[in-house]
N, C-alpha and C. Protein backbone atom coordinates (compact mmCIF):
# COMPACT_ATOMS: atom_id res chain seq x y z
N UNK A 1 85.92 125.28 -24.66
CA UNK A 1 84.62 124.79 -24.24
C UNK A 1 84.48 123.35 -24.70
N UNK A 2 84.21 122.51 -23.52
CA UNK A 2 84.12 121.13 -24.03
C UNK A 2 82.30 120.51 -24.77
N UNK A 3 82.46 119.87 -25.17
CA UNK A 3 80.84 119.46 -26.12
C UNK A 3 79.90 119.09 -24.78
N UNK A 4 80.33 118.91 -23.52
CA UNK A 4 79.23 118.56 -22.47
C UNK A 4 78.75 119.75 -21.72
N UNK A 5 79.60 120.51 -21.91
CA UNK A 5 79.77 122.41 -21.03
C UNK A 5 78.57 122.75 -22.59
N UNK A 6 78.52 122.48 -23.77
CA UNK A 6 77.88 123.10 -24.51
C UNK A 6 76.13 122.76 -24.56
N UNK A 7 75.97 121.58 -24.26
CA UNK A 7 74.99 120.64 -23.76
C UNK A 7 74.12 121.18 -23.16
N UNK A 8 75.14 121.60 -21.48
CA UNK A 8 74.09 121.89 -20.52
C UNK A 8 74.19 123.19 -20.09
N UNK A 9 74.93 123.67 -21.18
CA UNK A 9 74.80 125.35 -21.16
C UNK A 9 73.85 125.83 -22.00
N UNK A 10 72.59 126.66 -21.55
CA UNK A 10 71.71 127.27 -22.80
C UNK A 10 72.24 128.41 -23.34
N UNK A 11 72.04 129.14 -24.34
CA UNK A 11 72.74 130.36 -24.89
C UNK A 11 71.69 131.32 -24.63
N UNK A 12 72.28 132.74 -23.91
CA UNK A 12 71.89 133.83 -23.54
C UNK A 12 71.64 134.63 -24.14
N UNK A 13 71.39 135.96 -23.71
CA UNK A 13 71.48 137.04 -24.81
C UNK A 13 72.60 137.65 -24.72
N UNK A 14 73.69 137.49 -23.64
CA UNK A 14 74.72 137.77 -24.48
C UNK A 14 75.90 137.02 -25.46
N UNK A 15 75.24 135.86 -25.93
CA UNK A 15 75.80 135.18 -26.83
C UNK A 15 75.21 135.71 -28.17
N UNK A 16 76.54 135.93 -29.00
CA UNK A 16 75.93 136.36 -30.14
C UNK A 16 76.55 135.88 -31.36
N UNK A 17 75.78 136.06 -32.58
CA UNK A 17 76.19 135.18 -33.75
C UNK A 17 77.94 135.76 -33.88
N UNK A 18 78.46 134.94 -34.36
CA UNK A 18 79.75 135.11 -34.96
C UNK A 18 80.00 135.59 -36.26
N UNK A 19 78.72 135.67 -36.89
CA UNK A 19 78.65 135.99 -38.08
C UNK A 19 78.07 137.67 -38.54
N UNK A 20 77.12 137.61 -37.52
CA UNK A 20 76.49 139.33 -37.41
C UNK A 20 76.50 139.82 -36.20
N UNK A 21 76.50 139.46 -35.03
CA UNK A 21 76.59 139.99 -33.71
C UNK A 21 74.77 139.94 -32.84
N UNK A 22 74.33 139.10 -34.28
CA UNK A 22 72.52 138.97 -33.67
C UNK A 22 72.57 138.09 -32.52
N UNK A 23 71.45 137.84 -31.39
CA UNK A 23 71.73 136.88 -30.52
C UNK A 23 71.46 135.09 -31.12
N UNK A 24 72.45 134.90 -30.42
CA UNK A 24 72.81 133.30 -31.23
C UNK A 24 71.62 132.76 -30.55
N UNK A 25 71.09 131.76 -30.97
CA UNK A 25 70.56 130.67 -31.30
C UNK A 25 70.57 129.12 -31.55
N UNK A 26 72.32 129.18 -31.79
CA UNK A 26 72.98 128.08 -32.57
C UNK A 26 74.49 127.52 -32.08
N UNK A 27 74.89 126.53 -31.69
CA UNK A 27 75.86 126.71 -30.97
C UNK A 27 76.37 125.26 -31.93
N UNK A 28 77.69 125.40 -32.12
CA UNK A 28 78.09 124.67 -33.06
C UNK A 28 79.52 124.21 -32.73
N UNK A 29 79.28 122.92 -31.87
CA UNK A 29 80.92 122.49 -31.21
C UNK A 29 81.55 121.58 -32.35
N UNK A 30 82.81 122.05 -32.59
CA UNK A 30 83.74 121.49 -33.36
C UNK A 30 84.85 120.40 -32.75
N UNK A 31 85.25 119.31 -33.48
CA UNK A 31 85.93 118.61 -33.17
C UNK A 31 87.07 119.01 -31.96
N UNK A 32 87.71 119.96 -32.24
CA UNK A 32 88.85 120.36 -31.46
C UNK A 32 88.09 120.66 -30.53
N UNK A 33 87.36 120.76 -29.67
CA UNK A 33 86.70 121.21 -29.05
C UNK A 33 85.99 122.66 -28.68
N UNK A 34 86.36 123.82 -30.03
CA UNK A 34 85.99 124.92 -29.73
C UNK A 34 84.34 125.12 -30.64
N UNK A 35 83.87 126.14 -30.35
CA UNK A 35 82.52 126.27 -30.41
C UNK A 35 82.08 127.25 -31.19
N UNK A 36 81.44 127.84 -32.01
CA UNK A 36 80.66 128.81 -33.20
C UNK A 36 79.15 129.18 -32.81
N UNK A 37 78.86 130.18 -32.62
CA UNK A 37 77.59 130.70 -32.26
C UNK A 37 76.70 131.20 -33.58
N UNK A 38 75.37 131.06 -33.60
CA UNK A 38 74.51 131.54 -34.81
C UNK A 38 73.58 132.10 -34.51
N UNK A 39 73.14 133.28 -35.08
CA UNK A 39 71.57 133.75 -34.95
C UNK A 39 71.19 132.76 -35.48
N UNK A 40 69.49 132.41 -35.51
CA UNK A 40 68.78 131.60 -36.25
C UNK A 40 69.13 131.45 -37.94
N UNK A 41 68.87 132.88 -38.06
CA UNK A 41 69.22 133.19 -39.73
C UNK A 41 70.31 132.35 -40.45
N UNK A 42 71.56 133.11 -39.89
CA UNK A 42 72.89 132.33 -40.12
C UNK A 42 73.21 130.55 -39.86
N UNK A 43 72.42 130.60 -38.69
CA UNK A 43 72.59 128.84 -38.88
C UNK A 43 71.83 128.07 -39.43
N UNK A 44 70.70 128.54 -40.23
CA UNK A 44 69.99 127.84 -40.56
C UNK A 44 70.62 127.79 -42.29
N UNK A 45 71.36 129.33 -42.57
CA UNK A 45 71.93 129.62 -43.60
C UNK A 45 73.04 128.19 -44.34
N UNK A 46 73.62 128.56 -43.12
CA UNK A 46 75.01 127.50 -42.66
C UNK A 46 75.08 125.56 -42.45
N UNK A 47 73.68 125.66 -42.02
CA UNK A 47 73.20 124.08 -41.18
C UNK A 47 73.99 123.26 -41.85
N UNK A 48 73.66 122.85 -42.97
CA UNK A 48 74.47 121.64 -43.29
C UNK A 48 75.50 121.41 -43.92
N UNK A 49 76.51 122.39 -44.09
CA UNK A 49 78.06 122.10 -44.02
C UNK A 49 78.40 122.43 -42.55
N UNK A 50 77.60 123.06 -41.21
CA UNK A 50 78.27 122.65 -40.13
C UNK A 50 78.07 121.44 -39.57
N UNK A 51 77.04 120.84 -39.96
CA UNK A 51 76.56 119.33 -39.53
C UNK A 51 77.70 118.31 -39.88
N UNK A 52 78.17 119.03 -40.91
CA UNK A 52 78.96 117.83 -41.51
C UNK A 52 80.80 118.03 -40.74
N UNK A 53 81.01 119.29 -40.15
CA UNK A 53 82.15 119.43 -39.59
C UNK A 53 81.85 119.22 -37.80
N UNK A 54 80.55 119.41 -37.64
CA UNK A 54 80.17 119.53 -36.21
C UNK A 54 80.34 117.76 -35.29
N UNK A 55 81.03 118.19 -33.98
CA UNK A 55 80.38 116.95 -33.58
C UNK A 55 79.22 117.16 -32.32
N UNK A 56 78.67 118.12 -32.44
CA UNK A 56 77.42 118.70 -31.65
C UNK A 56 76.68 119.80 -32.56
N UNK A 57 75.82 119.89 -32.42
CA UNK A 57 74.74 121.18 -33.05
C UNK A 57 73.88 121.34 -32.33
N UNK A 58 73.78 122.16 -31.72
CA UNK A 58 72.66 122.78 -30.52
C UNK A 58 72.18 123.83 -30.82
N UNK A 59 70.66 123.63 -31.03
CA UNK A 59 69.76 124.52 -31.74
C UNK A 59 68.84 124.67 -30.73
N UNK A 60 68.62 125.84 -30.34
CA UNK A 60 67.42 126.58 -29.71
C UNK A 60 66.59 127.64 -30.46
N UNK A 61 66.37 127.76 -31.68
CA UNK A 61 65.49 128.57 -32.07
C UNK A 61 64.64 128.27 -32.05
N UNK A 62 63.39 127.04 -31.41
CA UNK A 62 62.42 126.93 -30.65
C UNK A 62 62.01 127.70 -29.91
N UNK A 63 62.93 128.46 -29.29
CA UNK A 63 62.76 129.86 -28.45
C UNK A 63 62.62 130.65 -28.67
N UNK A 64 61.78 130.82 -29.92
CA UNK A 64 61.96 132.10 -30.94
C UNK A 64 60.45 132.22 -31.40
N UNK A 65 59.52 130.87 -31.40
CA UNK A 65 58.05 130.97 -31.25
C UNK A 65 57.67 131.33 -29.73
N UNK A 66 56.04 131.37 -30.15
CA UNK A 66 55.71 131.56 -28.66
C UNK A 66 56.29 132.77 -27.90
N UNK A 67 57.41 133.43 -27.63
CA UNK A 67 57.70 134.29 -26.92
C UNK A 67 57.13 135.90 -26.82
N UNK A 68 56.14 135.72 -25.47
CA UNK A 68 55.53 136.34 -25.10
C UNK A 68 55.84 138.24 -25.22
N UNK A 69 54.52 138.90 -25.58
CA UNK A 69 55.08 140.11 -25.97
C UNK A 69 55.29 140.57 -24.58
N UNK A 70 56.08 141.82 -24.33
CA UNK A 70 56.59 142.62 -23.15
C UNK A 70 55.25 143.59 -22.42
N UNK A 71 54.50 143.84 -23.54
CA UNK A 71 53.43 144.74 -23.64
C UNK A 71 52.20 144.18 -22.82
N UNK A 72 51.30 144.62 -22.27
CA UNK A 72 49.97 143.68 -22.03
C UNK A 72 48.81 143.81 -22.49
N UNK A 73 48.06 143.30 -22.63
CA UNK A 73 47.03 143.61 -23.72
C UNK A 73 46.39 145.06 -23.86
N UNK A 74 46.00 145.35 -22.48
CA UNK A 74 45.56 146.90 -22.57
C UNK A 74 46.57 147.90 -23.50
N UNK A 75 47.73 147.59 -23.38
CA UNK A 75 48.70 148.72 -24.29
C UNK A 75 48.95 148.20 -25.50
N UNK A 76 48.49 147.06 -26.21
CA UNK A 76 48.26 147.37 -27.07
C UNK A 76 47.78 148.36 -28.02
């Protein structure tokens, strides 16, 4: 995976941490060009010794507020 494919690719739900199998959040392209996925947890765990090996860090756990419940108010 090249660092521009990582860019304008968002991470799904079936991307999942590499570390626990939670859905990633965190996408972490490495020099050689291969890539490391994070739940929020783990990359936030992780952040700055991957910053320092990363030459991309793509963080979407912004997507993690705000997200609307499934339920609607009546079933509450």
């Amino acid at each position: 995976m090249t660092a521009l494919l990582a860019t304008t690719t968002s991470l799904t739900a079936v991307d999942r941490c590499d570390r626990c199998g939670a859905q990633a959040y965190i996408r972490v392209v490495l020099s050689e060009g291969s890539d490391l996925l994070f739940c929020a947890h783990h990359g936030r765990q992780y952040e700055l010794k991957l910053r320092e090996i990363a030459t991309e860090f793509h963080d979407e756990t912004n997507r993690l507020a705000g997200t609307p419940a499934s339920a609607s108010a009546d079933e509450r």
